[in-house]
Protein backbone atom coordinates (compact mmCIF):
# COMPACT_ATOMS: atom_id res chain seq x y z
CA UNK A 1 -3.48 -2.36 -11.91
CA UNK A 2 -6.37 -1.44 -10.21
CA UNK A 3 -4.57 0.81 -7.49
CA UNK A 4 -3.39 3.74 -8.44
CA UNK A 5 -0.98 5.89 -6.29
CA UNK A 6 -1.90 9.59 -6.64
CA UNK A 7 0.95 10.84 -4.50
CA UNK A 8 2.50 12.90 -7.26
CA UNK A 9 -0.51 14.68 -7.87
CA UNK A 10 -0.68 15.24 -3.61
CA UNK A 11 2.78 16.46 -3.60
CA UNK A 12 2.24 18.84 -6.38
CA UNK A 13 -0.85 20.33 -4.95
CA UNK A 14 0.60 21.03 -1.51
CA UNK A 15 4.13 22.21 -3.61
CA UNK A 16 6.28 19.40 -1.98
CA UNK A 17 9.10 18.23 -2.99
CA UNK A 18 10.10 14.46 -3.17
CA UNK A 19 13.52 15.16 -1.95
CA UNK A 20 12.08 17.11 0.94
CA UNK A 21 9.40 14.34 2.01
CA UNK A 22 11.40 11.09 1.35
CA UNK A 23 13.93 12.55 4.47
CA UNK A 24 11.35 13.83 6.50
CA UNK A 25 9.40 10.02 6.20
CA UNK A 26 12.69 8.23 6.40
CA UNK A 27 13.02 6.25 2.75
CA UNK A 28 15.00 6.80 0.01
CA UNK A 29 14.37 9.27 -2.90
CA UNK A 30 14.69 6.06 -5.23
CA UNK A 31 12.00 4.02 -2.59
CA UNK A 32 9.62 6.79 -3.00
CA UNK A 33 10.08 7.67 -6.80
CA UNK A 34 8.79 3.96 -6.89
CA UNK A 35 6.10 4.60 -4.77
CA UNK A 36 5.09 7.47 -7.10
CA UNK A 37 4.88 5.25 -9.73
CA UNK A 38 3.03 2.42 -8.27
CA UNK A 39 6.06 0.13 -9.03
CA UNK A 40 5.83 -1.32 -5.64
CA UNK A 41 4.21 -4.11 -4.36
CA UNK A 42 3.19 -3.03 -0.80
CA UNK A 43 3.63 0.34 1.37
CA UNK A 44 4.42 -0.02 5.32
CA UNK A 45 1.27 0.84 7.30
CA UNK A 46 4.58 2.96 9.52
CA UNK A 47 5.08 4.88 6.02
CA UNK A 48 1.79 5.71 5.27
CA UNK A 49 1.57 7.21 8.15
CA UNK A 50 4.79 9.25 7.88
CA UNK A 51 3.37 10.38 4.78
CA UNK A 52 -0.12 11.29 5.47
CA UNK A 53 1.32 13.23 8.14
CA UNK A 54 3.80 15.35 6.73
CA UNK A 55 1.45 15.83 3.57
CA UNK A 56 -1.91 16.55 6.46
CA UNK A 57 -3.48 13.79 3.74
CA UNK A 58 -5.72 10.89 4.36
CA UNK A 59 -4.70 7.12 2.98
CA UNK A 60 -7.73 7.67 0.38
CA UNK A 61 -6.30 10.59 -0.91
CA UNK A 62 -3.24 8.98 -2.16
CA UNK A 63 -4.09 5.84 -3.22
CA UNK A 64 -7.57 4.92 -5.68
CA UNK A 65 -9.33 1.90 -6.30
CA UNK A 66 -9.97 2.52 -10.33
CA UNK A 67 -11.38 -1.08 -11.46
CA UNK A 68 -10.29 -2.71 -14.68
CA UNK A 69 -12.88 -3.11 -17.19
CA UNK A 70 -14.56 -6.62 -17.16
CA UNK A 71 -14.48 -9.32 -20.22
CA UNK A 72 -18.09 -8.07 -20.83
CA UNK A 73 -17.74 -4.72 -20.65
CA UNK A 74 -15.53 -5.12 -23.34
């Protein structure tokens, strides 16, 4: 998939834990292990927020646009 969700590497940096953020934003510890993984198929633009907030992050810092390689690249 060409998005990948960097918000373990964001929660490690600022020493974070899941359990910590997933009350403060309001979701589940199960919701946001999902997130982590990029097993989800859309994020609330409310949760993003929540997020960005409580981890003083921008949107671009937890999610990258990493393209897949092309038939011809190949």
């Amino acid at each position: 998939m060409p998005i990948v969700v960097r918000l373990d590497v964001v929660l490690a940096e600022r020493k974070v834990k899941s359990k910590d953020l997933a009350e403060w934003v309001g979701i589940t510890e199960a919701n946001l292990s999902l997130l982590k993984q990029g097993k989800v198929k859309g994020v609330r633009f409310e949760t993003l927020q929540r997020i960005c907030a409580y981890l003083d992050c921008q949107p671009g810092d937890l999610l990258v646009y990493v393209p897949e390689p092309s038939v011809d690249d190949v």
